[in-house]
Protein backbone atom coordinates (compact mmCIF):
# COMPACT_ATOMS: atom_id res chain seq x y z
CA UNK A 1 0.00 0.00 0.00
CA UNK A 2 1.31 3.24 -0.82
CA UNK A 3 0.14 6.79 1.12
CA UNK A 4 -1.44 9.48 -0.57
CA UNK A 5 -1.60 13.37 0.91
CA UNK A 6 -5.08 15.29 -0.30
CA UNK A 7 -4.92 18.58 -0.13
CA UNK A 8 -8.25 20.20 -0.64
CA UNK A 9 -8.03 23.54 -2.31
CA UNK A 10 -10.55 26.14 -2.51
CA UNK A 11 -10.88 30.35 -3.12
CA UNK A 12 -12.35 30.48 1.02
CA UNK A 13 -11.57 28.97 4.29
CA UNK A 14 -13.59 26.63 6.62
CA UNK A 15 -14.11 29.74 8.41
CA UNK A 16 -15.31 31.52 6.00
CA UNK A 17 -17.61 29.29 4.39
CA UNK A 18 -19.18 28.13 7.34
CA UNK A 19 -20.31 31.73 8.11
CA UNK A 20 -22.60 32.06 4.68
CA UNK A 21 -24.62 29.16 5.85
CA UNK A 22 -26.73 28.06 8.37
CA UNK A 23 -26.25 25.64 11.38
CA UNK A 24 -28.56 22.85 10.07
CA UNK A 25 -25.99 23.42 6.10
CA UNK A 26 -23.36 23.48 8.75
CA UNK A 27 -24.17 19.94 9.81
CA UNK A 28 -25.29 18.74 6.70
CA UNK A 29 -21.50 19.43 5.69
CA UNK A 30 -20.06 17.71 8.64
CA UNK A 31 -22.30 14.55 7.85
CA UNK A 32 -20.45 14.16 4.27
CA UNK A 33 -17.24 13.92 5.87
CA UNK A 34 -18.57 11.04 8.36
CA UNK A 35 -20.41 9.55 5.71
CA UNK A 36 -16.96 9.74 3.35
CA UNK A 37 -15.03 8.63 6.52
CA UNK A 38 -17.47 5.19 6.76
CA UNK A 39 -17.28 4.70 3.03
CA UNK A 40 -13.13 4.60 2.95
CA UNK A 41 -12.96 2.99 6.26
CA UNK A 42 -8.84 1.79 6.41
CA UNK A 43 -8.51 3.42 3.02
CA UNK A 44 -8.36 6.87 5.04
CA UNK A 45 -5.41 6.90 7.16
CA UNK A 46 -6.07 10.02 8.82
CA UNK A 47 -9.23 12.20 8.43
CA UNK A 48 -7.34 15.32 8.48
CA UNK A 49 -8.00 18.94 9.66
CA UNK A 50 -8.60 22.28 8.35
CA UNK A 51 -5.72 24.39 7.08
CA UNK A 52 -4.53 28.29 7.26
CA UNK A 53 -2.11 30.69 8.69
CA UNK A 54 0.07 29.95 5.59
CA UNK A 55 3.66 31.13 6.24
CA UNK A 56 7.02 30.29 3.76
CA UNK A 57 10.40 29.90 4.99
CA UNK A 58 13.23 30.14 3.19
CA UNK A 59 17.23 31.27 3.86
CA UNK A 60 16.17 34.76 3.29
CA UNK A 61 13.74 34.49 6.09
CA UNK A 62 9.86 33.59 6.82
CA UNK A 63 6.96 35.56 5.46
CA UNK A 64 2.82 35.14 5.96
CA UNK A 65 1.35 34.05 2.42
CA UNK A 66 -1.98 33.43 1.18
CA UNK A 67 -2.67 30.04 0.16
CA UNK A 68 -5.61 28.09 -0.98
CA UNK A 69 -5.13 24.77 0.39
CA UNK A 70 -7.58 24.65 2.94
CA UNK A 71 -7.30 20.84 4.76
CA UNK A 72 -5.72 17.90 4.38
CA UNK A 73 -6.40 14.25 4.54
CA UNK A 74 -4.23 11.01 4.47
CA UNK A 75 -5.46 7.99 2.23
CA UNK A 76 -3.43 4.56 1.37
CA UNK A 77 -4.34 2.66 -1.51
CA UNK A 78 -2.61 0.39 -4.45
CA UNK A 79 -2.42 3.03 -7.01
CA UNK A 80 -2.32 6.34 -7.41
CA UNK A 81 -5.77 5.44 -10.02
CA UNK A 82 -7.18 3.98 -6.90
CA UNK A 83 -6.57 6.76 -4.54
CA UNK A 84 -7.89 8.53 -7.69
CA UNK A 85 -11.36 6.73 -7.21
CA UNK A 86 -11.57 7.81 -3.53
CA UNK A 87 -11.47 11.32 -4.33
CA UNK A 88 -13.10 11.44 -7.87
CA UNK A 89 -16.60 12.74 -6.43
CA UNK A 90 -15.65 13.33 -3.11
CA UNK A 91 -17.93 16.06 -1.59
CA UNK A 92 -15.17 18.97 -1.47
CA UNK A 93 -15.55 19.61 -4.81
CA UNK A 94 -19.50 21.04 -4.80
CA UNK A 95 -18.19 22.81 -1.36
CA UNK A 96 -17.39 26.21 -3.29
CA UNK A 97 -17.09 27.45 -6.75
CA UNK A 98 -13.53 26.52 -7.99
CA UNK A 99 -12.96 23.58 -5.00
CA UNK A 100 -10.38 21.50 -6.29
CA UNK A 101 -8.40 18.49 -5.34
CA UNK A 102 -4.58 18.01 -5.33
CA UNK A 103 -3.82 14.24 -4.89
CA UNK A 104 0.30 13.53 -3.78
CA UNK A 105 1.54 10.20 -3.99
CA UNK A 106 4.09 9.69 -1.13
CA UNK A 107 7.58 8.72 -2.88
CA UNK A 108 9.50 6.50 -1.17
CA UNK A 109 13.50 6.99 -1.33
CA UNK A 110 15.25 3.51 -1.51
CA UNK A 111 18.62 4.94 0.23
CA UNK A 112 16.73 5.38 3.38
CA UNK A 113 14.57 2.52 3.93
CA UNK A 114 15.09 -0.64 5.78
């Protein structure tokens, strides 16, 4: 099995978007990511949590950025098509205009394993 990072990208945070809707939409949300966390079971190797506070550091020094990744989630699967299949219609993507999905395939490097 290989792990897969999903980054779920979007134009607003959690923050945000939870303060254009109601508490019952609010809950409705939260009950897609139960219902996707039942429907991957061991597929999802960690639920996640929201993102922000975006900062870069570099040599020259650190600086605030904006960013649009919004949350994360860990998956492991076969494939990267069948991590692909876990995510396809996942409910992110009808969460705001422009949601997207970036799906990472963790690489591993032969020199340092076991």
């Amino acid at each position: 099995m290989r792990k897969y990072i999903v980054l779920y990208r979007a134009p607003i945070t959690a923050v945000e978007r939870f303060a254009q809707v109601s508490p019952e939409e609010a809950q409705q949300g939260m009950q897609l990511w139960f219902d996707w966390k039942e429907k991957l079971g061991s597929s999802l190797v960690d639920l996640g949590m929201q993102l922000g506070n975006a900062v870069n550091v570099a040599q020259s020094g650190v600086r605030k950025v904006d960013s649009d990744i919004v949350g994360m989630s860990i998956l492991q699967a076969n494939s990267i098509d069948e991590a692909l299949e876990l995510v396809k219609n996942h409910h992110h993507l009808r969460w705001a205009k422009g949601a997207e999905i970036t799906l990472l395939e963790e690489m591993p490097i032969p020199e340092l394993q076991g």
